[in-house]
C-alpha atoms as a PDB file:
ATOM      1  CA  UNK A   1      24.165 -15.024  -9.441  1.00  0.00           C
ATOM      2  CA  UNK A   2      22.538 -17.250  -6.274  1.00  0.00           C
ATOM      3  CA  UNK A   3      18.735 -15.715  -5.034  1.00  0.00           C
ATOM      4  CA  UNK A   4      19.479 -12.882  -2.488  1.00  0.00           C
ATOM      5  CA  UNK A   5      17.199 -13.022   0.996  1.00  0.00           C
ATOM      6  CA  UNK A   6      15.854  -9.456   0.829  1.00  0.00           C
ATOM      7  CA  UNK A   7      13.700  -8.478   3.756  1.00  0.00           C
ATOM      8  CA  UNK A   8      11.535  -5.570   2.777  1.00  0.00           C
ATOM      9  CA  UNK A   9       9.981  -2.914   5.905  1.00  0.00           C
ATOM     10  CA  UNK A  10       6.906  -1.432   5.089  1.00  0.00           C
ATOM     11  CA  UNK A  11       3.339  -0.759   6.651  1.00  0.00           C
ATOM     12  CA  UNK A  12       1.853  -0.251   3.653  1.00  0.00           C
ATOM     13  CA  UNK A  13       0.384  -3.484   2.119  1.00  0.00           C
ATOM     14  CA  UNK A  14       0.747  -2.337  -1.389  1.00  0.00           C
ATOM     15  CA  UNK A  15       4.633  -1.358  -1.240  1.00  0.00           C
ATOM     16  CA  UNK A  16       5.128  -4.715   0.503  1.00  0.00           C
ATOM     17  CA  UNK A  17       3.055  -7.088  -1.974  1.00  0.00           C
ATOM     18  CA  UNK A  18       4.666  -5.082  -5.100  1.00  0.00           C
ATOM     19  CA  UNK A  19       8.116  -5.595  -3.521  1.00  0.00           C
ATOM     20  CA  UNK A  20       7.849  -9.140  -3.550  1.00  0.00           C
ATOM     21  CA  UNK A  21       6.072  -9.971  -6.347  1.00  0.00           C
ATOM     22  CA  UNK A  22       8.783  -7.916  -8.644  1.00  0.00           C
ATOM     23  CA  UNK A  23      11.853  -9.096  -6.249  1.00  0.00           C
ATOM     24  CA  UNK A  24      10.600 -12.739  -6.511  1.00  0.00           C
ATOM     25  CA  UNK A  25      10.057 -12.391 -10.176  1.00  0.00           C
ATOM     26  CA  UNK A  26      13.738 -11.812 -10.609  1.00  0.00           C
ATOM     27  CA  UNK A  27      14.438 -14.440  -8.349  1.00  0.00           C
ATOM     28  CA  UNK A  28      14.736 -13.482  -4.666  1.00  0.00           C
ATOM     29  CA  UNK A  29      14.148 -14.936  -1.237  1.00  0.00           C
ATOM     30  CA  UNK A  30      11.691 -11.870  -0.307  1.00  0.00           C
ATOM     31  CA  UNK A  31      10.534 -11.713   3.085  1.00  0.00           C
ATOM     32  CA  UNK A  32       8.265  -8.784   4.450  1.00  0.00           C
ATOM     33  CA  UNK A  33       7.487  -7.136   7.925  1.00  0.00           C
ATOM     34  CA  UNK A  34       4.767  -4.069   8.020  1.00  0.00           C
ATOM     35  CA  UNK A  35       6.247  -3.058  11.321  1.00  0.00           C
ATOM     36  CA  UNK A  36      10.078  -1.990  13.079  1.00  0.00           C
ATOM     37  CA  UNK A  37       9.436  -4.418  15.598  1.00  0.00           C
ATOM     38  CA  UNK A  38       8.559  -7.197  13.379  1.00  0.00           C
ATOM     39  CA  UNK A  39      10.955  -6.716  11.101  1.00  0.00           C
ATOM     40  CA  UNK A  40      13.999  -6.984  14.285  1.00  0.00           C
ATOM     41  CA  UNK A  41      12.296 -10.089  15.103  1.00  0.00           C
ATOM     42  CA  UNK A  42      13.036 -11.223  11.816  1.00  0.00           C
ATOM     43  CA  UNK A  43      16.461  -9.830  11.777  1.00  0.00           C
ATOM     44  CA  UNK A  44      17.407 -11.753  15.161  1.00  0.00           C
ATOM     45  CA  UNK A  45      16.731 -14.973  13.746  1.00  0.00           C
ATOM     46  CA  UNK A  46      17.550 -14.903   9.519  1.00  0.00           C
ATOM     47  CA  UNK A  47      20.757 -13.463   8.286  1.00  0.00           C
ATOM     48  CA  UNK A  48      19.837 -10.960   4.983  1.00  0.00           C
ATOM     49  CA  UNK A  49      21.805  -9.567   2.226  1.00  0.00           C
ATOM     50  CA  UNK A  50      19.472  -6.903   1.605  1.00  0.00           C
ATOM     51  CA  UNK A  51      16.983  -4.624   3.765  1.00  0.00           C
ATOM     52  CA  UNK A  52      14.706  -2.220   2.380  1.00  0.00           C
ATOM     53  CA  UNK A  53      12.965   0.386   4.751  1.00  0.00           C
ATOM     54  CA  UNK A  54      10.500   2.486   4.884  1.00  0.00           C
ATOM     55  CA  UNK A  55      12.470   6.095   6.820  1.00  0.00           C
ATOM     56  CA  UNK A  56       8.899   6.639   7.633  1.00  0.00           C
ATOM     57  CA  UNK A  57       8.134   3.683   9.271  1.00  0.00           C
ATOM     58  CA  UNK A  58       5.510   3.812  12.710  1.00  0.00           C
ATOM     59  CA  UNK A  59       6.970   2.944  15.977  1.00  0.00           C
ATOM     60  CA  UNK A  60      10.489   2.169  14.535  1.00  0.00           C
ATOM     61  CA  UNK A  61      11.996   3.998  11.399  1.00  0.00           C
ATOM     62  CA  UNK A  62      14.761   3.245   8.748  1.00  0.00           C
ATOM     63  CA  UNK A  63      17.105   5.355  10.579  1.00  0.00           C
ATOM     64  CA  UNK A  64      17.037   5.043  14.491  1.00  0.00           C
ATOM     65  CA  UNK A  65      15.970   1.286  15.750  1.00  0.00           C
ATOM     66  CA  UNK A  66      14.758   2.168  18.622  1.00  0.00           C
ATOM     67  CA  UNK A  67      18.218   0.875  20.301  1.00  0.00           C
END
């Protein structure tokens, strides 16, 4: 099975680091925003097969994007 890109939404540093070092250990493309905004940025620019988010999330959460 090819790497997934797996962009992970968190503003906790320690969900974030521990997402990516276990994801990248298995052998994903792991890419990380702490904030909503950031992590649209991202979105608008790299195509992902998998998002993880935080339904908690300041400013933006996992369910409404702020659209």
């Amino acid at each position: 099975m090819p790497p997934k890109k797996i962009l992970v939404i968190d503003g906790k540093e320690l969900i974030v680091d521990t997402s990516r070092k276990v994801l990248g250990n298995i052998g994903h493309e792991v890419f990380c925003a702490h904030s909503g905004e950031h992590a649209i940025e991202m979105a608008m620019v790299s195509k992902f097969d998998l998002v993880i988010v935080d339904a908690m999330l300041p400013g933006t959460n996992g369910v409404n994007t702020g659209t």
